[in-house]
N, C-alpha and C. Protein backbone atom coordinates (compact mmCIF):
# COMPACT_ATOMS: atom_id res chain seq x y z
N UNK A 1 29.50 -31.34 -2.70
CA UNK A 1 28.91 -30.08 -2.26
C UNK A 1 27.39 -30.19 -2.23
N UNK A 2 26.77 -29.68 -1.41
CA UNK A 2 25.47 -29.43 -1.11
C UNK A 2 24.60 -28.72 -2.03
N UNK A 3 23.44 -28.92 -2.13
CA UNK A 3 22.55 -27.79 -3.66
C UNK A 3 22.51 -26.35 -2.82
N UNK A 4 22.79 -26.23 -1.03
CA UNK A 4 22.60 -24.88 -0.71
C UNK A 4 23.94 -24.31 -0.90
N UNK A 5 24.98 -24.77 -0.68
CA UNK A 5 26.26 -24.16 -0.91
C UNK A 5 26.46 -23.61 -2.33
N UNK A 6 25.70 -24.44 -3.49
CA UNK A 6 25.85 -23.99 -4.87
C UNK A 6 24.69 -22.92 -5.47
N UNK A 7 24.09 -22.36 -4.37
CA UNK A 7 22.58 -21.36 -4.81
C UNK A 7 23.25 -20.35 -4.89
N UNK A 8 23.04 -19.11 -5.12
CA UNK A 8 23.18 -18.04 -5.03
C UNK A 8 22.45 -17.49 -3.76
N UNK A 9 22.80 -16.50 -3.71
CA UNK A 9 22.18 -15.93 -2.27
C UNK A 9 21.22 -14.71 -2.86
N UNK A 10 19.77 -14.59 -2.46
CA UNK A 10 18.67 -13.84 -2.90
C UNK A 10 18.67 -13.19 -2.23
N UNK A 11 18.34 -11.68 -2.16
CA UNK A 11 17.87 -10.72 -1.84
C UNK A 11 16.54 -10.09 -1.92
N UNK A 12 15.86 -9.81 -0.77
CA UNK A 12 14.12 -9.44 -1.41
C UNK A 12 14.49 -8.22 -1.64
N UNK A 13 13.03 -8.23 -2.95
CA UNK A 13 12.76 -7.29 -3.54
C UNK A 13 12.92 -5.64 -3.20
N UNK A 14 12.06 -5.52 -1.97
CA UNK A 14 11.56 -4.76 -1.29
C UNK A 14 12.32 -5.08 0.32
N UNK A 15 12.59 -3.93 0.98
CA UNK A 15 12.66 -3.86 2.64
C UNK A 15 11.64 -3.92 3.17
N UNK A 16 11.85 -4.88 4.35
CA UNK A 16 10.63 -4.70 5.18
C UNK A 16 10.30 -3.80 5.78
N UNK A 17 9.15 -3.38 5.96
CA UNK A 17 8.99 -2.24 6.86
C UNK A 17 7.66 -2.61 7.67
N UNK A 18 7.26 -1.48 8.44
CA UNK A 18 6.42 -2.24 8.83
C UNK A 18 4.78 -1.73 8.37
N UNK A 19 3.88 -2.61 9.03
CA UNK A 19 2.85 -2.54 7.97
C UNK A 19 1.88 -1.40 8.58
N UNK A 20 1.21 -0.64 7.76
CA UNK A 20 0.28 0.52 7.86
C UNK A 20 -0.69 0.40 8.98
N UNK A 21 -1.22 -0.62 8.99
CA UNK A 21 -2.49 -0.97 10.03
C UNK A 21 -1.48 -1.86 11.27
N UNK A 22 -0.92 -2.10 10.76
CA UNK A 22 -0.81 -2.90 12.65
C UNK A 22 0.45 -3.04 12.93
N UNK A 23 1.72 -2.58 12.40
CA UNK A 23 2.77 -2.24 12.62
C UNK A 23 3.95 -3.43 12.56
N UNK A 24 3.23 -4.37 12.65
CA UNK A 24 4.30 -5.96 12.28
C UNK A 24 4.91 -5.72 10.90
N UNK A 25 5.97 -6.76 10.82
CA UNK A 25 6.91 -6.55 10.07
C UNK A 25 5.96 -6.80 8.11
N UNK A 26 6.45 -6.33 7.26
CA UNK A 26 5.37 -6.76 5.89
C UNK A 26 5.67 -7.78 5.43
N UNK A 27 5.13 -8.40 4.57
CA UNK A 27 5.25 -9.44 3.64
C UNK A 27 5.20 -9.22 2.62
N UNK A 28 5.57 -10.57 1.62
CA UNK A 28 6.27 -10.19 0.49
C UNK A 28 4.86 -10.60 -0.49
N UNK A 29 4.29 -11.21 0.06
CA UNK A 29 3.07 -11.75 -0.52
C UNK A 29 1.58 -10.55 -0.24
N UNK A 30 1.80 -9.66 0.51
CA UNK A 30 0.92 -9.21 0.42
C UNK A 30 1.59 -7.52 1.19
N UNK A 31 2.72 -6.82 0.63
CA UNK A 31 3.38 -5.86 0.24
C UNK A 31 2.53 -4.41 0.61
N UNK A 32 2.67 -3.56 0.98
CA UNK A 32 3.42 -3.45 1.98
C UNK A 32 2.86 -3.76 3.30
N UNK A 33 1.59 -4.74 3.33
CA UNK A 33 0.68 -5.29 4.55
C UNK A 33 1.37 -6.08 5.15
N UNK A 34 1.07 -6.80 6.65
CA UNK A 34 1.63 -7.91 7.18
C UNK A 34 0.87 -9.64 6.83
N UNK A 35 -0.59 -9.15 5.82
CA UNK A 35 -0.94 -10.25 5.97
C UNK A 35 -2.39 -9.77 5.18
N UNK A 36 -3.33 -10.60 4.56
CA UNK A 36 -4.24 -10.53 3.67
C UNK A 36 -5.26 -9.76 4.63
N UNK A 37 -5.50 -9.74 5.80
CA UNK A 37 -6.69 -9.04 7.10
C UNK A 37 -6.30 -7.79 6.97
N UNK A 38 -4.89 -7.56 7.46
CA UNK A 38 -4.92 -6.06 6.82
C UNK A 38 -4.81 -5.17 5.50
N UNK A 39 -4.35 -5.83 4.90
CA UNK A 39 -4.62 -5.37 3.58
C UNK A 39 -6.23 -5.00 3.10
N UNK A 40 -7.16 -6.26 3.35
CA UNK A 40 -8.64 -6.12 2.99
C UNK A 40 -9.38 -5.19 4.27
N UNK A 41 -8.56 -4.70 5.59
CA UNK A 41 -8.99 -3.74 6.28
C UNK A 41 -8.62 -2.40 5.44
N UNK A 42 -7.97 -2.55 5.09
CA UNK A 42 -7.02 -0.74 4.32
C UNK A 42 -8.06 -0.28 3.10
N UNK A 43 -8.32 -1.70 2.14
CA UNK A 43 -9.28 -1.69 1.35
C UNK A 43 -10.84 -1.34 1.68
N UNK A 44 -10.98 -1.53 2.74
CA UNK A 44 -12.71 -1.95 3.06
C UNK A 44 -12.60 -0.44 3.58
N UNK A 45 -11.88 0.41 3.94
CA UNK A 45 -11.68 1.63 4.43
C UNK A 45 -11.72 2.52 3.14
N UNK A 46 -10.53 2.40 1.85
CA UNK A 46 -11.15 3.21 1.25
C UNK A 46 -12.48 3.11 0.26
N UNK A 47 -12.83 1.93 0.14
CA UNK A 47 -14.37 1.72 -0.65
C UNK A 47 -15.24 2.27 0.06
N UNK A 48 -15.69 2.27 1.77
CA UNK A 48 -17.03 3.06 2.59
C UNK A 48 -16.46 4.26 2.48
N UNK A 49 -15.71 5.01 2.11
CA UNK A 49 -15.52 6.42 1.82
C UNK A 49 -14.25 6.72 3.12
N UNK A 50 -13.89 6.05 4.19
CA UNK A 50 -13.63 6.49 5.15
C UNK A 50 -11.78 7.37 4.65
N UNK A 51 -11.45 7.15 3.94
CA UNK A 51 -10.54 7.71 3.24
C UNK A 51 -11.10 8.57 2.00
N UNK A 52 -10.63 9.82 2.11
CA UNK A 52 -10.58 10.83 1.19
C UNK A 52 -10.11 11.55 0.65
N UNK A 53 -9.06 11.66 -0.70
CA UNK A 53 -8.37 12.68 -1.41
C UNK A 53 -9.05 13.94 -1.27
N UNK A 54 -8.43 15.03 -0.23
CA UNK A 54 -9.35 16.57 -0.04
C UNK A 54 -9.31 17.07 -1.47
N UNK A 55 -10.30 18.25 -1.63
CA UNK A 55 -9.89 18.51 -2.91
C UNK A 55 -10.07 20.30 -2.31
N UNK A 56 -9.29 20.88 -3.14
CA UNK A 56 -9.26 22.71 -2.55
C UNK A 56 -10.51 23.63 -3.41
N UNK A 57 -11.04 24.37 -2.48
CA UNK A 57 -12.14 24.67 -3.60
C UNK A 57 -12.32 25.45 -4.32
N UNK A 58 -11.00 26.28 -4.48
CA UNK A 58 -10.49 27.08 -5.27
C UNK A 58 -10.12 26.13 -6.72
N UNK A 59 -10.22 24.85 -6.64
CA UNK A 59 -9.74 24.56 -7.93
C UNK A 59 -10.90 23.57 -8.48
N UNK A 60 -12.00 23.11 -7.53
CA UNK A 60 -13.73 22.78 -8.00
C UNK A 60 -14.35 24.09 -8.57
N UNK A 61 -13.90 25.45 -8.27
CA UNK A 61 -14.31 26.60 -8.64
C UNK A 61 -13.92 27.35 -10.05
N UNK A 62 -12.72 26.52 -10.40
CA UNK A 62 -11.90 27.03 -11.47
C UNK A 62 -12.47 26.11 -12.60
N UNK A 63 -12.73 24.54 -12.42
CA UNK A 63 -13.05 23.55 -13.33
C UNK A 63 -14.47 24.14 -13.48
N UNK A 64 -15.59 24.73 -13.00
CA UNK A 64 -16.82 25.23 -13.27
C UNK A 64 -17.14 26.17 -14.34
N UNK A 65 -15.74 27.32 -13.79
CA UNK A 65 -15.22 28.39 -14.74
C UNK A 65 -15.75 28.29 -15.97
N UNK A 66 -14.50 27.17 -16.22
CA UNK A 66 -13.70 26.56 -17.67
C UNK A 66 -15.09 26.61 -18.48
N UNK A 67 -16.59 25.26 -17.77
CA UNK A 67 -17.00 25.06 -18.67
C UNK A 67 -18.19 25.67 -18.83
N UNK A 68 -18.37 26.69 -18.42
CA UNK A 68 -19.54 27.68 -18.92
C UNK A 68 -18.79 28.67 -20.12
């Protein structure tokens, strides 16, 4: 018998899907990106600010409240 007939059969981790920035299939090495370019594009996006958690200002107004 062969060493592939005696392996077990693996399953990845994760489904592929496809990737955020450029829509090709992801990798397993660099999850859920297709490849290290987009990943360090996704990154380089949220470090210059171009991504932003909104915040409501009803609740910057409430934390002010608190500490006076």
């Amino acid at each position: 018998m062969s060493d592939e007939s005696k392996a077990a059969k693996v399953e990845p981790l994760r489904k592929t899907r496809p990737c955020p920035e450029c829509g090709k299939p992801s990798n397993r090495e660099h999850y859920p990106f297709c490849s290290n370019r987009c990943r360090e594009l996704d990154l380089s996006r949220w470090l210059s600010g171009s991504y932003a958690i909104p915040v409501a200002d009803d609740e910057a107004k409430a934390d002010y409240e608190d500490e006076q």
